[in-house]
Protein backbone atom coordinates (compact mmCIF):
# COMPACT_ATOMS: atom_id res chain seq x y z
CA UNK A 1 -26.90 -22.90 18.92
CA UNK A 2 -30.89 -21.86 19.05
CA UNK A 3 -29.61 -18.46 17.24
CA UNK A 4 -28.03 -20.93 14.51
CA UNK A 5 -31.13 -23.36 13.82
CA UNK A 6 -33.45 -19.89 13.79
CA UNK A 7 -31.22 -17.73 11.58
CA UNK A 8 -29.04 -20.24 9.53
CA UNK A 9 -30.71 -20.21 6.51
CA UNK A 10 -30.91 -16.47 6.78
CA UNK A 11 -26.94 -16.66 7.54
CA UNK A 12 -26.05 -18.46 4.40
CA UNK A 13 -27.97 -16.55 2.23
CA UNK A 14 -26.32 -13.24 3.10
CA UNK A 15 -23.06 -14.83 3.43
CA UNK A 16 -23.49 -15.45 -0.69
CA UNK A 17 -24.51 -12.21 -1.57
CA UNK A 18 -21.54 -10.51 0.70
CA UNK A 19 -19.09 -13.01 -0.56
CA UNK A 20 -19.83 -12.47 -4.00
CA UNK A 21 -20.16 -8.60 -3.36
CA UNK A 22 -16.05 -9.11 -2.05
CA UNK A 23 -15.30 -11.18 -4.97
CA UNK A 24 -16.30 -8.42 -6.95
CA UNK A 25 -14.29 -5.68 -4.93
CA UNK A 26 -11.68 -8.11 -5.78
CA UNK A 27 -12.37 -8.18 -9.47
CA UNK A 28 -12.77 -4.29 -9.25
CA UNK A 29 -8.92 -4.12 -7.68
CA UNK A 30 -6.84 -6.25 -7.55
CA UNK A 31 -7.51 -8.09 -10.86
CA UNK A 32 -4.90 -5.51 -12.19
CA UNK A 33 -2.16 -7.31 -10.54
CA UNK A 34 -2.52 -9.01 -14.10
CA UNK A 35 -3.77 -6.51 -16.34
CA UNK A 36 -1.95 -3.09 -15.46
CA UNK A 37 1.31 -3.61 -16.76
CA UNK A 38 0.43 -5.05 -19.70
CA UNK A 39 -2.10 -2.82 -20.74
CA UNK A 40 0.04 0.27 -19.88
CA UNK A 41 2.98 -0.77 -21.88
CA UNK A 42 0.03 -1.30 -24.74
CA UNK A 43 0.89 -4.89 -25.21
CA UNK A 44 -2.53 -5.12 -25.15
CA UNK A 45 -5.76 -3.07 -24.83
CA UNK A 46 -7.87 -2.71 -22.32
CA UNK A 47 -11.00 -4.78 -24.16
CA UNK A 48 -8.42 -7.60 -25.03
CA UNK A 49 -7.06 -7.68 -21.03
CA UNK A 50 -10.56 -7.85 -19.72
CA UNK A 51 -11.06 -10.76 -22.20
CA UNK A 52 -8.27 -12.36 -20.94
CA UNK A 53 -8.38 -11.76 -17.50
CA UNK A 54 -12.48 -13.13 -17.49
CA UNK A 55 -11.40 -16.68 -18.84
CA UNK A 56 -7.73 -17.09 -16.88
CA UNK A 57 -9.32 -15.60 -13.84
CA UNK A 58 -12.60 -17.69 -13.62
CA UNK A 59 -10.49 -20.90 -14.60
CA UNK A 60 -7.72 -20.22 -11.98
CA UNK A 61 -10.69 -19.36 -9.33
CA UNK A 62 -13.05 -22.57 -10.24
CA UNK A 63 -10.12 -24.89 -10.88
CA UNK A 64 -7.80 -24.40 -8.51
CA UNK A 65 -9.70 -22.10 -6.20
CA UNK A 66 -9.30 -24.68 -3.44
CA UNK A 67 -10.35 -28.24 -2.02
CA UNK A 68 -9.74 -26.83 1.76
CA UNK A 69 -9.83 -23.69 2.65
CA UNK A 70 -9.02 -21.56 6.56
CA UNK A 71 -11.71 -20.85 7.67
CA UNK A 72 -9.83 -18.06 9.81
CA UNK A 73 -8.44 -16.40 7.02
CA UNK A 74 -4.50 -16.64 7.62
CA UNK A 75 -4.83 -17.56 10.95
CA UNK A 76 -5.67 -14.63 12.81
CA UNK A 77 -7.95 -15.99 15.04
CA UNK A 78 -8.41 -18.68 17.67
CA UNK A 79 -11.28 -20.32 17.13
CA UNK A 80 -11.69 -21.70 20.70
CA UNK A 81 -13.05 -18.20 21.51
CA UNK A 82 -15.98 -19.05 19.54
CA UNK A 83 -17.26 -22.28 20.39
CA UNK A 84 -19.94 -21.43 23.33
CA UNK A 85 -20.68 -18.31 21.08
CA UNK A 86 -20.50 -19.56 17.49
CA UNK A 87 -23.03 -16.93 16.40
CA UNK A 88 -20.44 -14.26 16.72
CA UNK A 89 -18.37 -15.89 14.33
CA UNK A 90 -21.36 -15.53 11.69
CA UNK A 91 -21.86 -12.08 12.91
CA UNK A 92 -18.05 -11.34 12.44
CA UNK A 93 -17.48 -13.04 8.98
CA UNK A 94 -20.62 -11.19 7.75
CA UNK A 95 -19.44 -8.05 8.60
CA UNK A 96 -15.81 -8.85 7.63
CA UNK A 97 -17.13 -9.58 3.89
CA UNK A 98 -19.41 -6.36 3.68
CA UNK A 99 -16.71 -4.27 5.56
CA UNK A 100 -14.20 -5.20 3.06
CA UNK A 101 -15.81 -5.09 0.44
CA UNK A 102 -17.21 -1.77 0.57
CA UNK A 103 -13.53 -0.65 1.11
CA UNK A 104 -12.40 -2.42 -2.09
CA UNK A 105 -14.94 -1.04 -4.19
CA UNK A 106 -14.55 2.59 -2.67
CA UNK A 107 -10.66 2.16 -3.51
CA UNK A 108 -11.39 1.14 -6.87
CA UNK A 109 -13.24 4.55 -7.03
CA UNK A 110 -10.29 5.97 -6.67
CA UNK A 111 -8.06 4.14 -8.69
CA UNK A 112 -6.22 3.32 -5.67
CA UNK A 113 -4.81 -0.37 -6.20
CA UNK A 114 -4.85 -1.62 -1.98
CA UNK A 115 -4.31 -5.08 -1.12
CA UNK A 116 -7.49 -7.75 -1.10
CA UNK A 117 -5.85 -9.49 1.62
CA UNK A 118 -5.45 -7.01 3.95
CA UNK A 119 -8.43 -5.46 3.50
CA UNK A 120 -9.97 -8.68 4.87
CA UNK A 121 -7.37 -9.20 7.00
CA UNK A 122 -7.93 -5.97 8.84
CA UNK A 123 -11.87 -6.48 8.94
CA UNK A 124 -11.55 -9.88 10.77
CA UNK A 125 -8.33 -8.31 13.51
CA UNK A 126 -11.20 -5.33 13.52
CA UNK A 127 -14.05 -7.53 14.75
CA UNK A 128 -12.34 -9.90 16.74
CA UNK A 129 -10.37 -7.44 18.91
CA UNK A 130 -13.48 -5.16 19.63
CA UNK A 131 -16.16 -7.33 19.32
CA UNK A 132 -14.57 -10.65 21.16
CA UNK A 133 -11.30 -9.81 22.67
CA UNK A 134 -8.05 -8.51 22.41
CA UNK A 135 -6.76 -11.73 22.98
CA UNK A 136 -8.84 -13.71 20.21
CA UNK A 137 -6.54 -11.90 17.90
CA UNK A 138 -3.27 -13.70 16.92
CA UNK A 139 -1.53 -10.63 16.76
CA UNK A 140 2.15 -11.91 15.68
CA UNK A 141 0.38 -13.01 12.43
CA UNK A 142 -0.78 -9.44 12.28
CA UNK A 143 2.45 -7.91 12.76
CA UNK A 144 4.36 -10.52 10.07
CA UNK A 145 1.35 -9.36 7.41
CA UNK A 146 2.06 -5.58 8.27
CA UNK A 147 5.63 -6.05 7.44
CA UNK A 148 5.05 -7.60 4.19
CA UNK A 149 4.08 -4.10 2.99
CA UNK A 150 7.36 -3.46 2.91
CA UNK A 151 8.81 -6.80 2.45
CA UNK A 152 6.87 -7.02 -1.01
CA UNK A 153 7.23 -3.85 -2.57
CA UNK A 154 10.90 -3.56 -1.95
CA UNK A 155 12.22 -7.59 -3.00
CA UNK A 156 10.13 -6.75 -6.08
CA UNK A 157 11.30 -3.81 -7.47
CA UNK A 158 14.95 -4.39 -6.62
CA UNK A 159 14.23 -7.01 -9.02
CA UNK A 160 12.76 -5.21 -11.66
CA UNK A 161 15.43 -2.64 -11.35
CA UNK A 162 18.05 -5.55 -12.02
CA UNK A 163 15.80 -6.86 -14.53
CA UNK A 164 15.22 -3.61 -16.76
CA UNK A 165 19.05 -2.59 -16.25
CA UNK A 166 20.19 -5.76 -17.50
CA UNK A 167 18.02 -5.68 -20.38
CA UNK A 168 18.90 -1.98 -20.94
CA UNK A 169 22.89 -2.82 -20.83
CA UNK A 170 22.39 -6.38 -23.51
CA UNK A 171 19.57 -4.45 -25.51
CA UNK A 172 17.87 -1.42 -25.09
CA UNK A 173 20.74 0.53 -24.96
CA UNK A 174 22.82 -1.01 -27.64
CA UNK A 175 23.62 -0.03 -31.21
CA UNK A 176 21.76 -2.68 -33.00
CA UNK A 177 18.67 -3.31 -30.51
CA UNK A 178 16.91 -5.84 -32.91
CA UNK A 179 19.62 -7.66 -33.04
CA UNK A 180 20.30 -8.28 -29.70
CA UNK A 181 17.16 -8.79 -28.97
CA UNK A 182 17.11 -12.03 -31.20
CA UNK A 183 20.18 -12.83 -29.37
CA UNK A 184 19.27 -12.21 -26.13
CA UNK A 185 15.58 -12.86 -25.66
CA UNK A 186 15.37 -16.66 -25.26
CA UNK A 187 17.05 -16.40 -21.95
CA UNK A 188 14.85 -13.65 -20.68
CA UNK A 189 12.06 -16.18 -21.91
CA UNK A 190 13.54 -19.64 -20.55
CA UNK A 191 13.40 -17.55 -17.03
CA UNK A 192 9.86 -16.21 -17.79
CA UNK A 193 8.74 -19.98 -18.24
CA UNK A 194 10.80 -21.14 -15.13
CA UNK A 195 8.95 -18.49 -13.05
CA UNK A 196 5.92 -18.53 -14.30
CA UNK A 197 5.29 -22.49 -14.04
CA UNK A 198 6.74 -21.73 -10.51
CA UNK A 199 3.97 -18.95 -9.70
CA UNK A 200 1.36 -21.70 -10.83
CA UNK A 201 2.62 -24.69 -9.28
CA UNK A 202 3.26 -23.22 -5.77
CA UNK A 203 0.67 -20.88 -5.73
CA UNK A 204 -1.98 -21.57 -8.97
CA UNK A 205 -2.66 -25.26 -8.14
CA UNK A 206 -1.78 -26.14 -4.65
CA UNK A 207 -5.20 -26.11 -4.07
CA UNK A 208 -5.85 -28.85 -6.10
CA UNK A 209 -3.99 -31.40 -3.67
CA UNK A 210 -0.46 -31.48 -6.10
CA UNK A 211 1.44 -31.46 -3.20
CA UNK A 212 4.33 -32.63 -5.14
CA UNK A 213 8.12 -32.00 -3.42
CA UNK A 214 9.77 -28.56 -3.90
CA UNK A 215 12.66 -30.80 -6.25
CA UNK A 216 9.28 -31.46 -8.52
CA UNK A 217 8.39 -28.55 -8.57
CA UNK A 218 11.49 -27.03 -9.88
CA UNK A 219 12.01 -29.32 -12.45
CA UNK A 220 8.89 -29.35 -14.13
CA UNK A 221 9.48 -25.19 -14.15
CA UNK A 222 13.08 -26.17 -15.58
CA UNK A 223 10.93 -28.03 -18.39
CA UNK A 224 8.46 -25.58 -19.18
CA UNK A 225 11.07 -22.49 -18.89
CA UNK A 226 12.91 -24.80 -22.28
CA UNK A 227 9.72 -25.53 -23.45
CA UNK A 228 8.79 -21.95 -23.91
CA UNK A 229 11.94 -20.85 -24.91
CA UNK A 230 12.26 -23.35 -27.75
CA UNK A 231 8.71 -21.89 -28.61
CA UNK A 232 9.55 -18.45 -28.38
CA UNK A 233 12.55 -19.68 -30.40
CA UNK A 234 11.39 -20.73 -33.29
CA UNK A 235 8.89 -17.82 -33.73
CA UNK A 236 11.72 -15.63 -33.53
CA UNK A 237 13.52 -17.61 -36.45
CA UNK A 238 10.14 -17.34 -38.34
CA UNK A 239 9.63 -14.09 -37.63
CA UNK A 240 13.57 -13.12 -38.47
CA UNK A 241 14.32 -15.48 -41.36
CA UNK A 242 17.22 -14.12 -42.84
CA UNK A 243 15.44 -13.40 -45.82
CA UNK A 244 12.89 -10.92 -43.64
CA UNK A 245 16.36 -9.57 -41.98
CA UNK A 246 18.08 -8.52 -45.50
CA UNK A 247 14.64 -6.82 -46.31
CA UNK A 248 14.56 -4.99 -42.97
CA UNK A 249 18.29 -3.87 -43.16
CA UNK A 250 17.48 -2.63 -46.63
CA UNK A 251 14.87 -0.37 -45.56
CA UNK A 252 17.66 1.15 -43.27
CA UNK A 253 15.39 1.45 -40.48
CA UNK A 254 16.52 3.96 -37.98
CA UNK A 255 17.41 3.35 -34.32
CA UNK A 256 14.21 4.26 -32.89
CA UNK A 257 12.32 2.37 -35.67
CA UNK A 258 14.73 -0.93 -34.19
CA UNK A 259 13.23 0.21 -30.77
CA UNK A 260 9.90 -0.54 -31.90
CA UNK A 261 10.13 -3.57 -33.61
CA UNK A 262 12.59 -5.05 -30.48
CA UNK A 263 9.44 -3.59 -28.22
CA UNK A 264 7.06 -5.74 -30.16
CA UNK A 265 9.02 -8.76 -29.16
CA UNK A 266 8.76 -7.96 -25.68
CA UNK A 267 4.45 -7.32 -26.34
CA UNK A 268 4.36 -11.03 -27.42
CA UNK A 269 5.94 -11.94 -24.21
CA UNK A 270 3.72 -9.75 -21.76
CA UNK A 271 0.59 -11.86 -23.02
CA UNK A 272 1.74 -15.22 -21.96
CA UNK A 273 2.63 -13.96 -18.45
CA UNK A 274 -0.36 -11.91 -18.78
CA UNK A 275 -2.49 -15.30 -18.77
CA UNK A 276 -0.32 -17.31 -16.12
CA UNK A 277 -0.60 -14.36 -13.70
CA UNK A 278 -4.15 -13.88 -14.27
CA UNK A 279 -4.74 -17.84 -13.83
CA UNK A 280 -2.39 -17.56 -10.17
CA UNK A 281 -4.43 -14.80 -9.53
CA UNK A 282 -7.98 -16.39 -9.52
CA UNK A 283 -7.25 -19.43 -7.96
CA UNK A 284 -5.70 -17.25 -4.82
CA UNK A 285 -6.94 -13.88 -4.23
CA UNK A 286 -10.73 -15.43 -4.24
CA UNK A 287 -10.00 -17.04 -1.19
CA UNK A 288 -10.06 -13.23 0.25
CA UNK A 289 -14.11 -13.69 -0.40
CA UNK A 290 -14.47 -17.77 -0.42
CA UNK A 291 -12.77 -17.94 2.80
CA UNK A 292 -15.18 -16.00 5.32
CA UNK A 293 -18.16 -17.90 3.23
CA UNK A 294 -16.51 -21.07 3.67
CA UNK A 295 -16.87 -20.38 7.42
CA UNK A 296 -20.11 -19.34 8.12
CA UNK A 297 -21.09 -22.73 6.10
CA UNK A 298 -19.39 -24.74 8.04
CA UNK A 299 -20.67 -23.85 11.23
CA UNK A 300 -24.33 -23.24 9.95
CA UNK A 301 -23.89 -26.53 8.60
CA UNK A 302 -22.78 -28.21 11.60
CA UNK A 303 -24.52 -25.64 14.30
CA UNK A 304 -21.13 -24.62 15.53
CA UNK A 305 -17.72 -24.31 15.12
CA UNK A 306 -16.48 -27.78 14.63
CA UNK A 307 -12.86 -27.42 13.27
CA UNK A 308 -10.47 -24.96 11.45
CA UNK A 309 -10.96 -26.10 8.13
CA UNK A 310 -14.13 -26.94 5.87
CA UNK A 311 -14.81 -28.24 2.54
CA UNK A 312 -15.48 -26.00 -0.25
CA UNK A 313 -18.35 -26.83 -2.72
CA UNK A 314 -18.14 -26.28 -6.50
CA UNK A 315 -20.94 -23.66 -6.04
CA UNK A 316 -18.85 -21.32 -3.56
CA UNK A 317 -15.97 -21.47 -6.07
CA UNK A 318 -18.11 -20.69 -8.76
CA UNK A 319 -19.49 -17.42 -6.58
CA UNK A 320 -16.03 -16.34 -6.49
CA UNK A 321 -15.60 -17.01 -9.69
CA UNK A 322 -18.83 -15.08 -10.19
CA UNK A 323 -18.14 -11.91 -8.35
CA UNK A 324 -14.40 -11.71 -9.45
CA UNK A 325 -15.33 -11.50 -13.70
CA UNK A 326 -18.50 -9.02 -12.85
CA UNK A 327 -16.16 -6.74 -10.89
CA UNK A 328 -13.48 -6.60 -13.44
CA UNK A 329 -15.79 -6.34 -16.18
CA UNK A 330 -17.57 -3.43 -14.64
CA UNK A 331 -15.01 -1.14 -12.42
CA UNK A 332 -11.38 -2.97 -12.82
CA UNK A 333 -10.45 -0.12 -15.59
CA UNK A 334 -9.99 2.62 -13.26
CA UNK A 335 -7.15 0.52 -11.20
CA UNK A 336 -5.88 -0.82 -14.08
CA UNK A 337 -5.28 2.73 -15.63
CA UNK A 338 -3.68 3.91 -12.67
CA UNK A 339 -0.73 0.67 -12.59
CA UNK A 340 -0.50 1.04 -16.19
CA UNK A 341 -0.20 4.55 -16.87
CA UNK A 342 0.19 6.83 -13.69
CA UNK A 343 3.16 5.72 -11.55
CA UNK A 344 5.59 5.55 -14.48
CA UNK A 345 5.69 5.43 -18.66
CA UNK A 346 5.62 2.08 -19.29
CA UNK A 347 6.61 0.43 -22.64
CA UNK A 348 6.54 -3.85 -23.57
CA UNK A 349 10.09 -4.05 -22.06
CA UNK A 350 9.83 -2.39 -18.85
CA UNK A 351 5.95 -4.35 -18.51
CA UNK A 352 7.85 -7.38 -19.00
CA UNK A 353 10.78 -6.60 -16.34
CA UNK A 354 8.07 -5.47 -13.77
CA UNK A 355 5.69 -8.78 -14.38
CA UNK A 356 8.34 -10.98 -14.47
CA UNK A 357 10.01 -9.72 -10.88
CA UNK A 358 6.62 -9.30 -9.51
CA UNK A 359 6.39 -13.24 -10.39
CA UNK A 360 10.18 -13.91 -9.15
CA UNK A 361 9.00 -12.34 -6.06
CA UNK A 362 5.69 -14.44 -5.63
CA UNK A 363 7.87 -17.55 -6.26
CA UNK A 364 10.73 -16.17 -3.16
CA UNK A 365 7.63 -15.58 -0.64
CA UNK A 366 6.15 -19.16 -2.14
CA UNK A 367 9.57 -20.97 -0.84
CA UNK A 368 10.85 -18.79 2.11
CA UNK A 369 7.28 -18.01 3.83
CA UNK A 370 7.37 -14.99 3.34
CA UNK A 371 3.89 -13.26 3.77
CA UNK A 372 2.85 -10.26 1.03
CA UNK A 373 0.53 -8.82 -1.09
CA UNK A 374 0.71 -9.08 -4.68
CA UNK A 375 -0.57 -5.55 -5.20
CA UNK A 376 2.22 -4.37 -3.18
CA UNK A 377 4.33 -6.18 -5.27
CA UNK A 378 3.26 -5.25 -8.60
CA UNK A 379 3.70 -1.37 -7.49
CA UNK A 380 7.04 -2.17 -5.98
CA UNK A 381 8.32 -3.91 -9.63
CA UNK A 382 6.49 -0.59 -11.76
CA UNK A 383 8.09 1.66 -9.43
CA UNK A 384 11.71 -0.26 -9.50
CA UNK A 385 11.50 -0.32 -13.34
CA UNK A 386 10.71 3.61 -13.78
CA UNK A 387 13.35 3.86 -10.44
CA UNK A 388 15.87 2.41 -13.56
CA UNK A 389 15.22 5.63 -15.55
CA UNK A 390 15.64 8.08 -12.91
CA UNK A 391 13.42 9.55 -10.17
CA UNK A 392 12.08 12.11 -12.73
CA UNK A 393 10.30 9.04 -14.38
CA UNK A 394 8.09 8.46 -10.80
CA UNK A 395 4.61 10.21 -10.89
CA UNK A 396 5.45 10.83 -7.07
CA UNK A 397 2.08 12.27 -6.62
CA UNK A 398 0.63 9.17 -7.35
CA UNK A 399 2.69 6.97 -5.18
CA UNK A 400 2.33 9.49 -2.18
CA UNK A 401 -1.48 8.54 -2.96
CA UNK A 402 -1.11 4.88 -3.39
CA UNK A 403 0.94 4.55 -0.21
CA UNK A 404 -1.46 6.56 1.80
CA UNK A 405 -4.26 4.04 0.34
CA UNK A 406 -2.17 1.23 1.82
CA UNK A 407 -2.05 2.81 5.35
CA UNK A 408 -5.93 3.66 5.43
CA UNK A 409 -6.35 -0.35 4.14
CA UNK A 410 -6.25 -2.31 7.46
CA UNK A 411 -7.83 0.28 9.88
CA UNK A 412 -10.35 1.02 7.39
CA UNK A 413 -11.49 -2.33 6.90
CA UNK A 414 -11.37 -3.08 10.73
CA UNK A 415 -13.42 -0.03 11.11
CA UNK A 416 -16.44 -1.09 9.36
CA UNK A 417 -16.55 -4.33 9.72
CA UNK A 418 -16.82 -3.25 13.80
CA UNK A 419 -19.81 -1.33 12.80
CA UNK A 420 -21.71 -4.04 10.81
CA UNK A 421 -20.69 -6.78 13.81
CA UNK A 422 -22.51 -4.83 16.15
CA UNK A 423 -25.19 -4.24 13.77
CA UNK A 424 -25.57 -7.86 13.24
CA UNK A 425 -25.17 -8.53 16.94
CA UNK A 426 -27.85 -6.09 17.77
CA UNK A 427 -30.37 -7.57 15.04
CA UNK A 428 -30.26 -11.76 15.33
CA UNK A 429 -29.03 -11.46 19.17
């Protein structure tokens, strides 16, 4: 307690700059969860999905960012370990944050797209096992988040395999692609609607206290799914009036000229689940840096570790916020580039197929429990949707890489953030 009343003002005030230095790790990497696909299949560019990304992904993180947050992040510790000792909980959070965020921005040298949460997953199991004890460490929490990389990567792109084949069998593939992609698109966007309002209501805004009941839940998505469809609708009736249609079949465009115009339907698509995903994003993944912060308030606040759960301030949310925009803004290109463009060709369709499983997938762990990572995911659904055109389409280089990246994630992060507890130790103790 003495360390606490000496040191706690010293505490806080690197627990803002190393949350805010995560949040920006976070911005660096993982922001192109939202960004990749839809830049790669040139939906977008890269200017526009940075403009994008810094309004959806500041909104999602300051709006919905959280009224409670674990102060344990996921669980993985037992916080009676602390409470004679609450300094060590400082010590560990600090160098948890700094630890993980060093690894997120060195990935994001790299191009390497790891997951956020286990980066700060692995830097909390790192300190707690060394630095406390083995047994401070709920370690069947560990084992259920180490499973998810291959839970997530593999639900998703199944999906996006389904998902591109189907829309390769009613359009791609067919002799009048425009066509059928008039015919066929609405349903592809009632589901996009359904799924995405699903993403945001289970995972977007349950922070804000809408605990509503799952039956809610779906039928508000049922709602917005028509919604968007009617909307998507009645552009497509504006934008293929029948007068427009005779023009365009006069032209006698070719097949591959239908290919592009059907792809351009597909573009308009990506954006809106460009936004949504971007807005889920925020208001989750910044918990990764808000978390640990969260924390070290608390129990500077109350000079110890009072309970597992503490009030977040407008001002932490905003530092999340903060670092998350900054990162993006300054280093999330390089990770972007590498979803986008090196694991497989992407075009507007196969984007769309990949976001919308990655979302389907997000929705399935939402309901069931399941734990993943929504990097994880988003590779899984790119690599399912080039998977669709034949392992020749796979830059298998590039996945050996990314895979590897995954591996090094958790020790790497456990690694350091040993180091810097010690440091810490050795310095206020």
């Amino acid at each position: 307690m003495e360390i606490l009343a000496s040191y706690g003002s010293v505490f806080l005030i690197l627990a803002i700059i190393f949350a805010f230095f995560m949040a920006y790790g976070v911005g660096a990497n993982d922001v192109a969860n939202a960004m990749g696909t839809s830049v790669g299949s040139k939906a977008i560019t890269i200017r526009q999905a940075i403009f994008i990304a810094i309004i959806f992904e500041f909104i999602g993180a300051v709006l919905a960012g959280g009224e409670v947050t674990s102060t344990i992040r996921k669980g993985i510790l037992d916080t009676s370990f602390f409470i004679q000792s609450p300094e060590l909980l400082v010590y560990g959070m600090l160098a948890s944050l700094l630890g993980a965020g060093i690894w997120l921005v060195v990935a994001s040298s790299y191009g390497w797209p790891v997951s956020t949460t286990h980066s700060i997953v692995g830097a909390i199991v790192g300190f707690g096992a060394v630095g406390v004890s083995i047994d401070a460490v709920a370690w069947g929490k560990v084992l259920t988040i180490i499973m998810s990389w291959v839970v997530s990567p593999v639900i998703a792109g199944s999906l996006a395999f389904l998902f591109y084949k189907s829309l390769q069998y009613f359009v791609i593939n067919t002799k009048q692609p425009l066509e059928n992609a008039k015919k066929y698109t609405p349903a592809y966007t009632f589901i996009m609607g359904f799924v995405i309002a699903l993403v945001t209501l289970f995972k977007g805004l349950k922070h804000l206290g809408w605990n509503l009941a799952p039956d809610t839940n779906y039928l508000l998505a049922t709602f917005f799914g028509l919604f968007i469809m009617s909307i998507g609708f009645l552009m497509q009736n504006l934008r293929f009036s029948k007068r427009r249609m005779k023009k365009t079949k006069a032209l006698n465009l070719s097949h591959e000229d239908e290919k592009k115009q059907m792809e351009k339907i597909f573009a308009t698509l990506m954006l809106i689940t460009a936004c949504a995903m971007a807005f889920a994003h925020g208001s989750n993944d910044v918990a990764n840096a808000i978390g640990p912060l969260a924390a070290i308030y608390n129990i500077v606040h109350n000079l110890g570790v009072t309970g597992s759960q503490s009030a977040l301030s407008s001002w932490i949310l905003l530092i999340g916020g903060g670092g998350i925009v900054l990162g993006l803004i300054t280093y999330g290109h390089k990770v972007i580039a590498t979803i986008g463009k090196e694991i497989t060709h992407l075009t507007p369709s196969r984007g769309f197929s990949a976001e919308l499983a990655a979302a389907t997938t997000v929705v399935i762990a939402s309901a069931t429990g399941i734990p993943i990572s929504t990097t994880h995911t988003l590779v899984g659904a790119v690599l399912g949707v080039g998977l669709a055109r034949g392992i020749k389409a796979i830059n298998t280089k590039m996945i050996n890489k990314i895979f590897l990246s995954w591996l090094i994630t958790l020790p790497a992060g456990a690694l350091m953030s040993v180091i810097f507890f010690f440091i810490f130790k050795l310095l206020f103790s």
